[in-house]
Protein backbone atom coordinates (compact mmCIF):
# COMPACT_ATOMS: atom_id res chain seq x y z
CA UNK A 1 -109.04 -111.71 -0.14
CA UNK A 2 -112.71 -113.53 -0.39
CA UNK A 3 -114.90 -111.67 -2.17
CA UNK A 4 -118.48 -112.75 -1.72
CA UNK A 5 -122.17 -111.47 -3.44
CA UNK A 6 -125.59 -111.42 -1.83
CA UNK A 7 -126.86 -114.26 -4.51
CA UNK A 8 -125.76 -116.14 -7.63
CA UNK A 9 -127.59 -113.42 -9.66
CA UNK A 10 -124.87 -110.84 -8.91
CA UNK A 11 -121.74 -113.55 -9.45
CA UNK A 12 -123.67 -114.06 -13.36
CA UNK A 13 -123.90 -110.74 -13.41
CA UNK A 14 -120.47 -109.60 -13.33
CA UNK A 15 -119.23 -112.73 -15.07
CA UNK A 16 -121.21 -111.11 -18.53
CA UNK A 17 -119.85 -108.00 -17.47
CA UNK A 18 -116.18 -109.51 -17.41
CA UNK A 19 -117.30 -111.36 -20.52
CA UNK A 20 -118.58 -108.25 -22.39
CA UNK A 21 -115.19 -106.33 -21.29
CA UNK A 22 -112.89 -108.96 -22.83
CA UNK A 23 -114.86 -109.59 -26.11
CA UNK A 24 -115.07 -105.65 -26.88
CA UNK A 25 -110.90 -105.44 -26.19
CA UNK A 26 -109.63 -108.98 -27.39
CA UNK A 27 -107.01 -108.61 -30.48
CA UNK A 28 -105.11 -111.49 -32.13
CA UNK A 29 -101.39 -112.53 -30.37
CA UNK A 30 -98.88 -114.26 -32.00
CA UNK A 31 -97.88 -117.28 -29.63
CA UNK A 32 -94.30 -117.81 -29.06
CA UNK A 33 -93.96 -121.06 -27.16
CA UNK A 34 -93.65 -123.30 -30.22
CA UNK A 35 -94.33 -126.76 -30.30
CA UNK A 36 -90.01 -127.57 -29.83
CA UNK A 37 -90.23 -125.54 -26.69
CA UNK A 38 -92.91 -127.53 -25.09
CA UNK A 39 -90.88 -130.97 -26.67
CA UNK A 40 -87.97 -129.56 -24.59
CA UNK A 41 -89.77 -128.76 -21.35
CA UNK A 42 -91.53 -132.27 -20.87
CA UNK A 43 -88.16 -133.70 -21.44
CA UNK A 44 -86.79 -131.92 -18.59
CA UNK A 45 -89.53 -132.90 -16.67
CA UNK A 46 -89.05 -136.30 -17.45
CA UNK A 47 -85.15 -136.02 -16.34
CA UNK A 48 -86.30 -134.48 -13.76
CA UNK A 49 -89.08 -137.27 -12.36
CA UNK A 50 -86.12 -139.79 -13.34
CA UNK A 51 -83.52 -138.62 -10.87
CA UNK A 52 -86.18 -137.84 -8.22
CA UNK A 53 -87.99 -141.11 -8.55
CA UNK A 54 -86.22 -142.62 -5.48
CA UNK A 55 -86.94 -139.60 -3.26
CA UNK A 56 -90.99 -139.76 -4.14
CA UNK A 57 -90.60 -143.29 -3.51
CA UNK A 58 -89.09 -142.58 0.40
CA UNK A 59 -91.56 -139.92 0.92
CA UNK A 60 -94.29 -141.49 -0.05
CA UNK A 61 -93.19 -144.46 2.08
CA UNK A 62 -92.70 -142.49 5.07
């Protein structure tokens, strides 16, 4: 869905609007991905790029 505006005046106008919106609702969060979670996913993506290394290679050959 493509939403377009007459001129660039209307897309700055609704991006204060959005901006406004957020800053007048925002409240603290507590994350919960700690920093052993993301250890553990780039090691899985590094597993994972290791076993698939020959396949990028064909593909990329092809």
């Amino acid at each position: 869905m493509a939403i377009l505006w007459a001129d660039l005046s209307q897309v700055g106008d609704r991006l204060r609007a959005f901006e406004d919106r957020c800053n007048a609702t925002a409240q603290p969060f507590r994350w919960k991905f700690t920093t052993s979670d993301l250890d553990g996913l780039l090691a899985g993506l590094d597993r994972y790029t290791a076993d698939h290394q020959e396949e990028s290679s064909v593909a990329l050959a092809a």
